[in-house]
N, C-alpha and C. Protein backbone atom coordinates (compact mmCIF):
# COMPACT_ATOMS: atom_id res chain seq x y z
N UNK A 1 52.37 -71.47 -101.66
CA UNK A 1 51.58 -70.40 -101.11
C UNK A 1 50.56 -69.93 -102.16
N UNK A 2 49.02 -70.17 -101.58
CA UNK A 2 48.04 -69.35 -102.52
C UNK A 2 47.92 -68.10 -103.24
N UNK A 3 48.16 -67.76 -104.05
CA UNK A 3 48.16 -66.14 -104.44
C UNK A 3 46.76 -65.54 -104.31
N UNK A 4 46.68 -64.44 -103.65
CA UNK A 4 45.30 -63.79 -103.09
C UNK A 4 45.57 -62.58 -104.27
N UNK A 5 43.95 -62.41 -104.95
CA UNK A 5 43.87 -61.70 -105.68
C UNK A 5 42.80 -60.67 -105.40
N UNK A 6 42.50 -59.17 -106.10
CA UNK A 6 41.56 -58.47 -105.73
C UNK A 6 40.60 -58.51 -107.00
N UNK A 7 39.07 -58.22 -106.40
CA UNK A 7 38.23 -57.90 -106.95
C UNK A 7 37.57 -56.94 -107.14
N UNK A 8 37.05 -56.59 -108.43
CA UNK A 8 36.67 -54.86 -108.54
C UNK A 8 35.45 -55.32 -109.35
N UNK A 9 34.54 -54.88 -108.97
CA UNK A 9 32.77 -54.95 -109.66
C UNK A 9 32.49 -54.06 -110.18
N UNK A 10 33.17 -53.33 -111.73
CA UNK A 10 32.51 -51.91 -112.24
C UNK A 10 31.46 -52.11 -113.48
N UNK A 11 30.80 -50.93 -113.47
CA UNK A 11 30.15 -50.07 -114.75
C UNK A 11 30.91 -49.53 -115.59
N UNK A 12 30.88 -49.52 -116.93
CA UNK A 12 31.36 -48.52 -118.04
C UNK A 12 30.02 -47.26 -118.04
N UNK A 13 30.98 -46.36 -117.92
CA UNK A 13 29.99 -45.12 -117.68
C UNK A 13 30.43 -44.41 -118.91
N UNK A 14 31.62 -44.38 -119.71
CA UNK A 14 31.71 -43.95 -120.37
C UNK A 14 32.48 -44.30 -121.53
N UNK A 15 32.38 -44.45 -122.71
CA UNK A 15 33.04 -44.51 -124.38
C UNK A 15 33.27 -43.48 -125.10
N UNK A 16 33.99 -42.90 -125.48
CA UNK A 16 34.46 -42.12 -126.08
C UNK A 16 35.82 -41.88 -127.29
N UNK A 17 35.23 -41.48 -128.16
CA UNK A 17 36.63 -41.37 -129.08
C UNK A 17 37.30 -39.96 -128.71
N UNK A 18 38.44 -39.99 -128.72
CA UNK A 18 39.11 -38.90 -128.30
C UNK A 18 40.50 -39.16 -129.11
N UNK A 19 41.21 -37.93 -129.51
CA UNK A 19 42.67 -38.21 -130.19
C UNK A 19 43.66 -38.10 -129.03
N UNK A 20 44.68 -39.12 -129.46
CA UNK A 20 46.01 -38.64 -128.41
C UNK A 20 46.92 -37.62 -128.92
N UNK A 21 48.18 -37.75 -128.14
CA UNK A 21 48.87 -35.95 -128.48
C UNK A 21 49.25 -36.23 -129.70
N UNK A 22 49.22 -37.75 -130.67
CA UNK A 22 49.84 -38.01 -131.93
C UNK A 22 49.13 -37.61 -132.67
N UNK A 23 48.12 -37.45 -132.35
CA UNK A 23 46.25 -36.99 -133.39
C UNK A 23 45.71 -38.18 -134.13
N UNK A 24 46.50 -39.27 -133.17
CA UNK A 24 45.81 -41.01 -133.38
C UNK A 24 44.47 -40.84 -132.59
N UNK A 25 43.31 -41.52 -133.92
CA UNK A 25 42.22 -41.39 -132.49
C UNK A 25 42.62 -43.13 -131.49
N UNK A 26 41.56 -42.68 -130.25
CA UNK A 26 41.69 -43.57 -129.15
C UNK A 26 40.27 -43.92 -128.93
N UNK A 27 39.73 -44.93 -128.47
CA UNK A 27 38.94 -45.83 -127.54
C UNK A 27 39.04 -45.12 -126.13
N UNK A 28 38.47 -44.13 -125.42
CA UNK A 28 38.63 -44.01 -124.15
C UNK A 28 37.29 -44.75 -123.50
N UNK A 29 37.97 -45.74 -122.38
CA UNK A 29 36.40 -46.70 -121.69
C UNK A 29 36.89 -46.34 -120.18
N UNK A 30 35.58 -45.27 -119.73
CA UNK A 30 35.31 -45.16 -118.04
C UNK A 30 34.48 -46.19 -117.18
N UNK A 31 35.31 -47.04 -116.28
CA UNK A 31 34.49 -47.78 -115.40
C UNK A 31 34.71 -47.27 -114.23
N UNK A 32 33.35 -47.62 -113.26
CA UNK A 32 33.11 -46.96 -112.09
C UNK A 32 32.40 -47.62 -111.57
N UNK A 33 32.68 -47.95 -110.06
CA UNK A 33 32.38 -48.73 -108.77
C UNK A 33 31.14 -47.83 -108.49
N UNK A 34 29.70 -48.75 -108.15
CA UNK A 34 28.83 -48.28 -107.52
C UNK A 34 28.63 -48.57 -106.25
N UNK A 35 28.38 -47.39 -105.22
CA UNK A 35 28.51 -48.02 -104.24
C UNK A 35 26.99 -47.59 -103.54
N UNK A 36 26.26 -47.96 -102.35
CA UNK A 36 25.22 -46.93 -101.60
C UNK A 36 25.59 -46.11 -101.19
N UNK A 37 24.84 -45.35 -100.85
CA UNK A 37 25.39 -44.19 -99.68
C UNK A 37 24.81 -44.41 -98.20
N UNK A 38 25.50 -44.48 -97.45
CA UNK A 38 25.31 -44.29 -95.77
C UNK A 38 23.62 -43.72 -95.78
N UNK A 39 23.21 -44.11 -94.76
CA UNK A 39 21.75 -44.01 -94.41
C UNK A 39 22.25 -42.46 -93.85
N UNK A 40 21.56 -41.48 -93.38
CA UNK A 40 21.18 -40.49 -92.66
C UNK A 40 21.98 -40.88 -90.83
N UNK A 41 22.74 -40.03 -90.24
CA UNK A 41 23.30 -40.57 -88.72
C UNK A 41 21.97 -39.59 -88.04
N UNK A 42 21.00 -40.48 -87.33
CA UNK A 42 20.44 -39.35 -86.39
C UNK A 42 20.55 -40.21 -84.82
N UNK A 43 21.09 -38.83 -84.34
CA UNK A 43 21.58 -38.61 -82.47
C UNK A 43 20.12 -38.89 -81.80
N UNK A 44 20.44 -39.72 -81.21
CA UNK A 44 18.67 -39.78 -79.96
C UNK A 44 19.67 -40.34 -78.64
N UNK A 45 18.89 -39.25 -78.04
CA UNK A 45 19.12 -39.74 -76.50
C UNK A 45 19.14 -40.92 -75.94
N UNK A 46 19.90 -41.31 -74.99
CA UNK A 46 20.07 -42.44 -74.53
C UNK A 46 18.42 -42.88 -73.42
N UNK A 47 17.77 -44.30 -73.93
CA UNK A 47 16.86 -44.78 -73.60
C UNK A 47 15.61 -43.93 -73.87
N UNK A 48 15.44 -43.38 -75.20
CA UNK A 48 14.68 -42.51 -74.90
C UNK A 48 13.53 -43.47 -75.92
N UNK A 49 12.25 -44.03 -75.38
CA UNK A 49 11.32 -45.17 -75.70
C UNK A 49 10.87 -44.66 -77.44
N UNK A 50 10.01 -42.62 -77.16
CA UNK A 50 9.77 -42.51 -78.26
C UNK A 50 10.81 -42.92 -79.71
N UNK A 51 12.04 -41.91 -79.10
CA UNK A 51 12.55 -42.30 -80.50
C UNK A 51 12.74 -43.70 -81.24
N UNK A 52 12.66 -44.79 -80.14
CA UNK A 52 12.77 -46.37 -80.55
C UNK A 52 11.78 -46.58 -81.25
N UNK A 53 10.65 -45.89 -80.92
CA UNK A 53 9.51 -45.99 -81.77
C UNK A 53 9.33 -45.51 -83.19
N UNK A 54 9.73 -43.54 -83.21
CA UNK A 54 9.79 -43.44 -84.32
C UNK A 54 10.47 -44.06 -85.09
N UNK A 55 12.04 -43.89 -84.86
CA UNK A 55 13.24 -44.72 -85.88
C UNK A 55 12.42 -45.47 -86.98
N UNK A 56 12.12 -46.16 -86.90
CA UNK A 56 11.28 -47.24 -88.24
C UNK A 56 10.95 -46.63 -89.10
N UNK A 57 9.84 -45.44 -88.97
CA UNK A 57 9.25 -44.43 -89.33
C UNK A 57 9.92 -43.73 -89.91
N UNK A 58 10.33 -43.08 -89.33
CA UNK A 58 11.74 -42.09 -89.81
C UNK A 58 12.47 -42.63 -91.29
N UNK A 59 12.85 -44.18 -91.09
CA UNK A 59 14.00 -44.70 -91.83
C UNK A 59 12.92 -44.93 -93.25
N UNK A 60 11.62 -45.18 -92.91
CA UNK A 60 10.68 -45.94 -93.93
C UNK A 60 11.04 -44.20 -95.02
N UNK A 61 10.37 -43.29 -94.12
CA UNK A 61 10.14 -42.32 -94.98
C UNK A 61 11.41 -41.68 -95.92
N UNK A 62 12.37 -41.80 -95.40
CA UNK A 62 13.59 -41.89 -95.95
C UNK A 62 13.54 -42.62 -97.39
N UNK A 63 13.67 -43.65 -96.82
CA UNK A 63 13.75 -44.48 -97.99
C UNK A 63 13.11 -44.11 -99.14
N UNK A 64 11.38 -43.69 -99.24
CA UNK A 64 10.55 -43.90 -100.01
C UNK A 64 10.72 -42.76 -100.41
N UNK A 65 11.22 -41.21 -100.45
CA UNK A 65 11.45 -40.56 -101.12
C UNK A 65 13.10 -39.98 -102.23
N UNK A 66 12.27 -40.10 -102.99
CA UNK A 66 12.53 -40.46 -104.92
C UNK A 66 14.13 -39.76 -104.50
N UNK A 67 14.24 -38.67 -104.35
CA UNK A 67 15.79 -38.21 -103.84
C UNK A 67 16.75 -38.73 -103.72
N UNK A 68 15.94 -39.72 -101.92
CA UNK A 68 17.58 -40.08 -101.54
C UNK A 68 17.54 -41.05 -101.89
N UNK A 69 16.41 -42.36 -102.27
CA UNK A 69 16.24 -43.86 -102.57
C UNK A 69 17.44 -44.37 -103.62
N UNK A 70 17.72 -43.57 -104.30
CA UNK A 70 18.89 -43.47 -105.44
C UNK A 70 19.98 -43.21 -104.85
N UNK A 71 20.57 -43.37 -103.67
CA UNK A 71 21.45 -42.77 -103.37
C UNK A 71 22.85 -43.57 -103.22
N UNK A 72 23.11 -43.59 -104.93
CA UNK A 72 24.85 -44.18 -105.15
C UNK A 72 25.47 -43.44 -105.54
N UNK A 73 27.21 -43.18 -105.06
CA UNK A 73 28.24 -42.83 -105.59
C UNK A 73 28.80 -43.57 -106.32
N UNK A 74 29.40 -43.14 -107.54
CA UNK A 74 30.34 -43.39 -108.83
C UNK A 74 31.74 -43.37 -108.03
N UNK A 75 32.38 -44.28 -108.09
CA UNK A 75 34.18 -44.46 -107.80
C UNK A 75 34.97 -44.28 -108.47
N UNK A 76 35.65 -43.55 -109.49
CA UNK A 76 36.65 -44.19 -110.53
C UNK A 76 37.35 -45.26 -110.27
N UNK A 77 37.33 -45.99 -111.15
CA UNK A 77 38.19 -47.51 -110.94
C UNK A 77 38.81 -47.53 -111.91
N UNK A 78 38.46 -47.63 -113.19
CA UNK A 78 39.45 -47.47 -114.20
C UNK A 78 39.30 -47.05 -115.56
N UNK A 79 40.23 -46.50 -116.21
CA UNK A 79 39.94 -46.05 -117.36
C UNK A 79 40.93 -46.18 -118.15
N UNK A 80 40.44 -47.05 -119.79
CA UNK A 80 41.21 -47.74 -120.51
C UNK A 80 41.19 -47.39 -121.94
N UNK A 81 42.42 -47.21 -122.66
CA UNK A 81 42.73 -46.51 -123.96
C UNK A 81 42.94 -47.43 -124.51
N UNK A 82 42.05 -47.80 -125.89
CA UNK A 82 42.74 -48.59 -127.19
C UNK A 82 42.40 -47.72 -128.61
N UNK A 83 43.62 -48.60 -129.02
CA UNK A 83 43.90 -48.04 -130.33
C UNK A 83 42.59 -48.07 -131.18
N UNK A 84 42.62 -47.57 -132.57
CA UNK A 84 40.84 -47.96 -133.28
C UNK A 84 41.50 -49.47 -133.68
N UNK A 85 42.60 -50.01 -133.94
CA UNK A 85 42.98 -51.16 -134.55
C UNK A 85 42.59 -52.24 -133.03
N UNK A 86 42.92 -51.84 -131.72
CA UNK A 86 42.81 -52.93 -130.91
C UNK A 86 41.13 -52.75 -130.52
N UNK A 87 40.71 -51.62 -130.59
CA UNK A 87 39.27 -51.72 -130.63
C UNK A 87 38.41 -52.52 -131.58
N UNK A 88 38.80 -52.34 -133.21
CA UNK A 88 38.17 -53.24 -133.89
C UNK A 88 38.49 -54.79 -134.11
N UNK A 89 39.20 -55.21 -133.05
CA UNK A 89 39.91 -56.54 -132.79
C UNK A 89 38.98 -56.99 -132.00
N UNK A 90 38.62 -57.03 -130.95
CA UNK A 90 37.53 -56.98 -129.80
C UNK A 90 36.30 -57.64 -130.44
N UNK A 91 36.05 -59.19 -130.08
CA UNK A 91 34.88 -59.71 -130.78
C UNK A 91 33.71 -59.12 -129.84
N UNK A 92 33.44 -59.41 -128.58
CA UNK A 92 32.62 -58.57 -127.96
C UNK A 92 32.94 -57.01 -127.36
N UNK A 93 32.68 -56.44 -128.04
CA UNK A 93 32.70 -54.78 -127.26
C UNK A 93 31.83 -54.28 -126.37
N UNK A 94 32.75 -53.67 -124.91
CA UNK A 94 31.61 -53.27 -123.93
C UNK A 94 30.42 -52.19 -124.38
N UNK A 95 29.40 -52.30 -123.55
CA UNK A 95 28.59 -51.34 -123.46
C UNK A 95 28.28 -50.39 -122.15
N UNK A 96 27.60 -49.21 -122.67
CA UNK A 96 27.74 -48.58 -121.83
C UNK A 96 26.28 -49.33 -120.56
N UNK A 97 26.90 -49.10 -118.96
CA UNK A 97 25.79 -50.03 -118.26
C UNK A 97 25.96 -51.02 -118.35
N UNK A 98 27.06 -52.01 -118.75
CA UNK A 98 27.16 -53.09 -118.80
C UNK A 98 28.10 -53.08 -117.49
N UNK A 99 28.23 -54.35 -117.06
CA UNK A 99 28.87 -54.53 -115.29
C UNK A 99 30.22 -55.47 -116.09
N UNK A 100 31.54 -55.50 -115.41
CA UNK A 100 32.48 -55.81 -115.65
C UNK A 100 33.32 -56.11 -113.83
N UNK A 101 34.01 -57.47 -114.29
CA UNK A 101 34.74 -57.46 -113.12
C UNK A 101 36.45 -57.67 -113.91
N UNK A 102 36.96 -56.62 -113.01
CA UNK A 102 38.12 -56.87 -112.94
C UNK A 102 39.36 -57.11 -111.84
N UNK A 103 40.15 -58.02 -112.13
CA UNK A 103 41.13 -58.94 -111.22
C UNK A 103 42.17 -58.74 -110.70
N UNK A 104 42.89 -58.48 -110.46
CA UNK A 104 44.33 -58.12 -109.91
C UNK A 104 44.87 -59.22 -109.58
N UNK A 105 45.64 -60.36 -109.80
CA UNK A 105 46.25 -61.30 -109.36
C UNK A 105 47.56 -61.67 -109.51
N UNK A 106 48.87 -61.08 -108.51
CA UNK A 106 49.94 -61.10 -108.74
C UNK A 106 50.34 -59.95 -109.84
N UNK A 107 50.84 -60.15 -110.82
CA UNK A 107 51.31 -59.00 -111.53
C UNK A 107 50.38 -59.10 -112.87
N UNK A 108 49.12 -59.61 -112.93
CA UNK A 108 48.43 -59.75 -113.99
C UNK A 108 47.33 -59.28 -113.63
N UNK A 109 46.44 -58.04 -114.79
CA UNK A 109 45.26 -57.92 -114.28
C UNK A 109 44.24 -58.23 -115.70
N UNK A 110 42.99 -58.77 -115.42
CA UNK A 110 41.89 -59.26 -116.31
C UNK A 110 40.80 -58.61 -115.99
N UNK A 111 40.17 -58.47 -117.25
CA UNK A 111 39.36 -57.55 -117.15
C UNK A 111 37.83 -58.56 -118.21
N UNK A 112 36.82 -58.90 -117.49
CA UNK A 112 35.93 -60.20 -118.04
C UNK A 112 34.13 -59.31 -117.50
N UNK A 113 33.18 -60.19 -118.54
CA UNK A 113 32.08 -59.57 -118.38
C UNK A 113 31.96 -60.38 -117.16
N UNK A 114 30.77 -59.80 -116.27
CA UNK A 114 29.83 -60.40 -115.46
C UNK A 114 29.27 -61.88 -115.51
């Protein structure tokens, strides 16, 4: 039987040194799922010709203003603590804005650049 695994497409949004309750400092790394946001729901009457017409219109102008054109939510997906010793182990270290996928497969999860 194939083992089916999941996929997660994040951002590091955030690095940070922070101490734990030992007053060891830590590596804290925030990744986060970008996602779009839902277009605008607008109600139009049933068969009604104008609104078939505007709609286009409507959706264009939408789009093109600076506001909503940006319009992604941040997910938490995951957030990961290393030591400064397993941090300075790390031949490549993430950056922040850098895209990362991580795996879930059976009881193992990997965590690899783009």
């Amino acid at each position: 039987m194939k083992m089916k695994s999941v996929k997660i497409r994040a951002v590091l949004v955030g690095k940070s040194l922070i101490k734990n309750p030992w007053g060891e400092k830590v590596v804290k790394l925030e990744f986060v799922e970008e996602r779009e946001l839902p277009n605008p729901v607008v109600i139009q009457p049933a068969g009604s010709e104008l609104a078939k017409e505007i709609m286009p219109i409507i959706n264009q102008i939408m789009k093109s203003m600076p506001v909503l054109s940006h319009g992604k939510a941040s997910i938490p997906r995951l957030t990961l603590y290393l030591t400064e010793e397993e941090w300075d182990r790390l031949i490549e270290k993430p950056e922040i804005g850098e895209e990362i996928l991580i795996e879930i497969k059976g009881k193992s999860i990997s965590i690899s650049k783009n």
